[in-house]
Protein backbone atom coordinates (compact mmCIF):
# COMPACT_ATOMS: atom_id res chain seq x y z
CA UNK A 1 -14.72 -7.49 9.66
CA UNK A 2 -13.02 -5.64 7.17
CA UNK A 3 -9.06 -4.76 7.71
CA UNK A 4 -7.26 -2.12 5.78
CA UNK A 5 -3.88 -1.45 5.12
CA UNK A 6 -1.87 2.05 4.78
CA UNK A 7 1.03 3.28 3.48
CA UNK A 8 2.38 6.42 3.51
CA UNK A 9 5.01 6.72 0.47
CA UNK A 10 8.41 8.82 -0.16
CA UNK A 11 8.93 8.30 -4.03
CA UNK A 12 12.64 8.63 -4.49
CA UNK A 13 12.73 7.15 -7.84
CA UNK A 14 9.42 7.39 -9.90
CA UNK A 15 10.55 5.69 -12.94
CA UNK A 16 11.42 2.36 -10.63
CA UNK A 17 8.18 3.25 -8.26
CA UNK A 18 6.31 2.51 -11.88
CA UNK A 19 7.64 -0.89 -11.90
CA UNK A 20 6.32 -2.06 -8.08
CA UNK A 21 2.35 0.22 -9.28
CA UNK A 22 2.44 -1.98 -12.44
CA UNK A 23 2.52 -5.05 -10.18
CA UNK A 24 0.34 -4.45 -7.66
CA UNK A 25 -3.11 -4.04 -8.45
CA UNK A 26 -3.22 -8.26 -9.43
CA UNK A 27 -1.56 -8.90 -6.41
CA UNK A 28 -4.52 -6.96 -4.56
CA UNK A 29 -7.20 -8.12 -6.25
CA UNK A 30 -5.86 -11.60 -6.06
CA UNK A 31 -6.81 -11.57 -2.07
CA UNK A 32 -9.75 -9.77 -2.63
CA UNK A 33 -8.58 -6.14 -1.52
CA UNK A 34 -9.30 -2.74 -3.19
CA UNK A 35 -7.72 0.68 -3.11
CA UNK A 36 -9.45 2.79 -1.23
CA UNK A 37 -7.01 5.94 -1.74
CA UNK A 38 -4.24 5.65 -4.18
CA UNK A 39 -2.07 9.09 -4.03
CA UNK A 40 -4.06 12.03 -4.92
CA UNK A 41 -4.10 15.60 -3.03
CA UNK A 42 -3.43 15.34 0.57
CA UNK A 43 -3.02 17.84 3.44
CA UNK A 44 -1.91 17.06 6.69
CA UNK A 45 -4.81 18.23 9.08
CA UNK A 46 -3.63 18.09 12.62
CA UNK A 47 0.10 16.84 13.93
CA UNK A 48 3.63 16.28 12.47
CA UNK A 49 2.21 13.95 9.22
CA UNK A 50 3.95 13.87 6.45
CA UNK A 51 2.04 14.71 3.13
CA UNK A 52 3.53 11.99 1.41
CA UNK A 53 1.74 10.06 -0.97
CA UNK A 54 -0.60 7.82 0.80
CA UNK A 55 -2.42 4.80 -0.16
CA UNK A 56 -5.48 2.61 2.05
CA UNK A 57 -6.33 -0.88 0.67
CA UNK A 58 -9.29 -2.66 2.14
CA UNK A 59 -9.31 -6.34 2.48
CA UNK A 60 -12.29 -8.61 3.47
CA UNK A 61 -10.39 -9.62 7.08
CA UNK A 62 -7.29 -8.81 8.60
CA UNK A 63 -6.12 -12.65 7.95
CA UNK A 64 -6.45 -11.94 4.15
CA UNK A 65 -4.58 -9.19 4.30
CA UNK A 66 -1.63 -10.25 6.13
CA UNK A 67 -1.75 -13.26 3.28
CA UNK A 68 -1.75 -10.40 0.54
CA UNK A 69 1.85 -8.93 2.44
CA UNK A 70 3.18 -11.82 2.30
CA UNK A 71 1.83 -13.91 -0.84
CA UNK A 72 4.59 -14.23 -3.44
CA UNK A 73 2.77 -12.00 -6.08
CA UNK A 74 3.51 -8.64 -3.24
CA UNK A 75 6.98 -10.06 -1.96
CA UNK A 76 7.92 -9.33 -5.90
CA UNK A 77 6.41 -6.02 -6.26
CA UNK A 78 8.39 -5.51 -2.95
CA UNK A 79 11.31 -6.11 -3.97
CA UNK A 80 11.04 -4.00 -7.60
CA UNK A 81 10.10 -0.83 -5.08
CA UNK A 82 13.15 -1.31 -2.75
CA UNK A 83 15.35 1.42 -3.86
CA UNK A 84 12.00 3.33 -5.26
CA UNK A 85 10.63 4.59 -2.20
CA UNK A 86 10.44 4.88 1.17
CA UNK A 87 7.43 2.93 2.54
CA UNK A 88 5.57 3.24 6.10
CA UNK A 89 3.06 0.73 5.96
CA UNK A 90 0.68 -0.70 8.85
CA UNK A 91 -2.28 -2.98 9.08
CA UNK A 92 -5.43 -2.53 11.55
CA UNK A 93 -8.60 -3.81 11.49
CA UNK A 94 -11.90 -2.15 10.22
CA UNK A 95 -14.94 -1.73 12.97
């Protein structure tokens, strides 16, 4: 079953958020994930939700993604965001 990570981003500094989108995309595609949304227009719907920049990555299972969070390739683009943005991030499995 397919699992899917999503982050809802505060870019506080875009020239170091470039650093942590440059290193990314390998990371994902090294555990087999995809972006399924990647910033774009957004407009919150229904609630208090922030329309921040928001991002959904699918992964084959939720074990493969929680491998992607923590493989070394993301721990480094992790650390070249920390002072970039603001990150709310959660994982939950597909039906």
């Amino acid at each position: 079953m397919p699992a899917y990570i999503i982050a809802d981003v505060k870019v506080t500094d875009p020239v170091a958020y470039e650093e942590y989108k440059k290193l990314t995309p390998a990371a994902i595609a090294a555990h087999g994930g995809r972006f399924l949304a990647r910033g774009g227009q957004a407009e919150t719907l229904e609630g208090d939700w922030p329309a921040n920049r928001t991002v959904i990555l699918e992964f084959p299972d939720y074990a493969t993604a929680k491998r992607f969070y923590d493989s070394p390739e993301y721990r480094e683009a992790r650390e070249a965001r920390k002072n970039a943005a603001d990150f709310r991030m959660m994982l939950v499995d597909g039906a």
